[in-house]
C-alpha atoms as a PDB file:
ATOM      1  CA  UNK A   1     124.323 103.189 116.904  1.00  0.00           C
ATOM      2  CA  UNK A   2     121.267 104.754 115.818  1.00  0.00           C
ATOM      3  CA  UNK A   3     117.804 104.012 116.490  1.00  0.00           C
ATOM      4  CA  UNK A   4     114.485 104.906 114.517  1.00  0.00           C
ATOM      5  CA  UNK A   5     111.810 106.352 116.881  1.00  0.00           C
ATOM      6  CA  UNK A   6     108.704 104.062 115.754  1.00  0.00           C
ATOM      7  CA  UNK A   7     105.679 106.705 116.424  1.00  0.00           C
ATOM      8  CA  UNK A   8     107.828 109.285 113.917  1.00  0.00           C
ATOM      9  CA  UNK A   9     107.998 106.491 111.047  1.00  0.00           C
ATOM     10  CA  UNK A  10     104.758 105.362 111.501  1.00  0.00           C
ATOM     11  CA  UNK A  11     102.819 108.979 111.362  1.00  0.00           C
ATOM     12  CA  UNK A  12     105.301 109.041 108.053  1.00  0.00           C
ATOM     13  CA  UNK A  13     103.642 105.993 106.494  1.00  0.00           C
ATOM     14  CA  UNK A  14     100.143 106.040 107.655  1.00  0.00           C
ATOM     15  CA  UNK A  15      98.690 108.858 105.458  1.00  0.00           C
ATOM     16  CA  UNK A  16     100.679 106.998 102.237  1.00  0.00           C
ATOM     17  CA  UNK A  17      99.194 103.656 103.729  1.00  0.00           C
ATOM     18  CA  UNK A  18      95.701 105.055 104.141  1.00  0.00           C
ATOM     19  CA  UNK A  19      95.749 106.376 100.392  1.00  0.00           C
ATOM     20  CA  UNK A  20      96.994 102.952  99.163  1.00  0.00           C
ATOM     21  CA  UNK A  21      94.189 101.060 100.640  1.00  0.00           C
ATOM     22  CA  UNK A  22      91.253 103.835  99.815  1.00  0.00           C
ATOM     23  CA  UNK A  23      92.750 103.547  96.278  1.00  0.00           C
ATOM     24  CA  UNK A  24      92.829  99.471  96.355  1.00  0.00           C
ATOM     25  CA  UNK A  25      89.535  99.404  97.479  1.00  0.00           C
ATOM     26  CA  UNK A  26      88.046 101.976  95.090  1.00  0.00           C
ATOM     27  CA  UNK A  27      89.430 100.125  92.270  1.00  0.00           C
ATOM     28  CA  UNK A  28      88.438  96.554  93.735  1.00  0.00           C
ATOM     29  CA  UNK A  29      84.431  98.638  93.948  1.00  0.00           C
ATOM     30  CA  UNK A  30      85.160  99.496  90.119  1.00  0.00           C
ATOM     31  CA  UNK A  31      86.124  96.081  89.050  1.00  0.00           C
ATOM     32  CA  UNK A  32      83.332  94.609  91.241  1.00  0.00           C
ATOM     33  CA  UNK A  33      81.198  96.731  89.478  1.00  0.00           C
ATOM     34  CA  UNK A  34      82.211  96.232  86.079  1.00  0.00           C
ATOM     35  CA  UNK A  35      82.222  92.446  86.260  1.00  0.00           C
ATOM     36  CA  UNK A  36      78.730  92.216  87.458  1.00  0.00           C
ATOM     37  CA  UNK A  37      77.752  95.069  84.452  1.00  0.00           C
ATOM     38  CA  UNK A  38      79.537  93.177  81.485  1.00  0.00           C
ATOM     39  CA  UNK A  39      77.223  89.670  81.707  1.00  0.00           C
ATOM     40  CA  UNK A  40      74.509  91.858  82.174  1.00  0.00           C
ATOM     41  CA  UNK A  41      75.234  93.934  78.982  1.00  0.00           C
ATOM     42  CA  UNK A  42      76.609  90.874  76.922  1.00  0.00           C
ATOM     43  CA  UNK A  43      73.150  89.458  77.713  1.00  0.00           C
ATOM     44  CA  UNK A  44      71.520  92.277  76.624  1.00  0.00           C
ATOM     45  CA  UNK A  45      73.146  92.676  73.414  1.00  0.00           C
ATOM     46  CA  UNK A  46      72.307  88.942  72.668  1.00  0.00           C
ATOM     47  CA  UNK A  47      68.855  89.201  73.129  1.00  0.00           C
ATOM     48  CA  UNK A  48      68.460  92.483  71.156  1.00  0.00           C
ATOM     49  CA  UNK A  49      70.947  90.595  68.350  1.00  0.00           C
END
């Protein structure tokens, strides 16, 4: 019977781990940022139109 040494498999998923959540939030900043740009430029079209 074999065992998996824990510290091993978790230095092997931490840098993946780390990237996924630095890439979730960066594109949870970019979608925060676009949503709160869009009304503003919808609003801004409309009042030039």
């Amino acid at each position: 019977m074999r065992h998996r040494i824990q510290p091993t498999a978790a230095r092997q998923f931490a840098p993946a781990d780390l990237l996924q959540g630095i890439l979730v939030v960066s594109s949870f900043g970019f979608w925060a940022v676009m949503l709160g740009l869009i009304p503003v430029l919808l609003f801004r079209v409309w009042q030039v139109g």
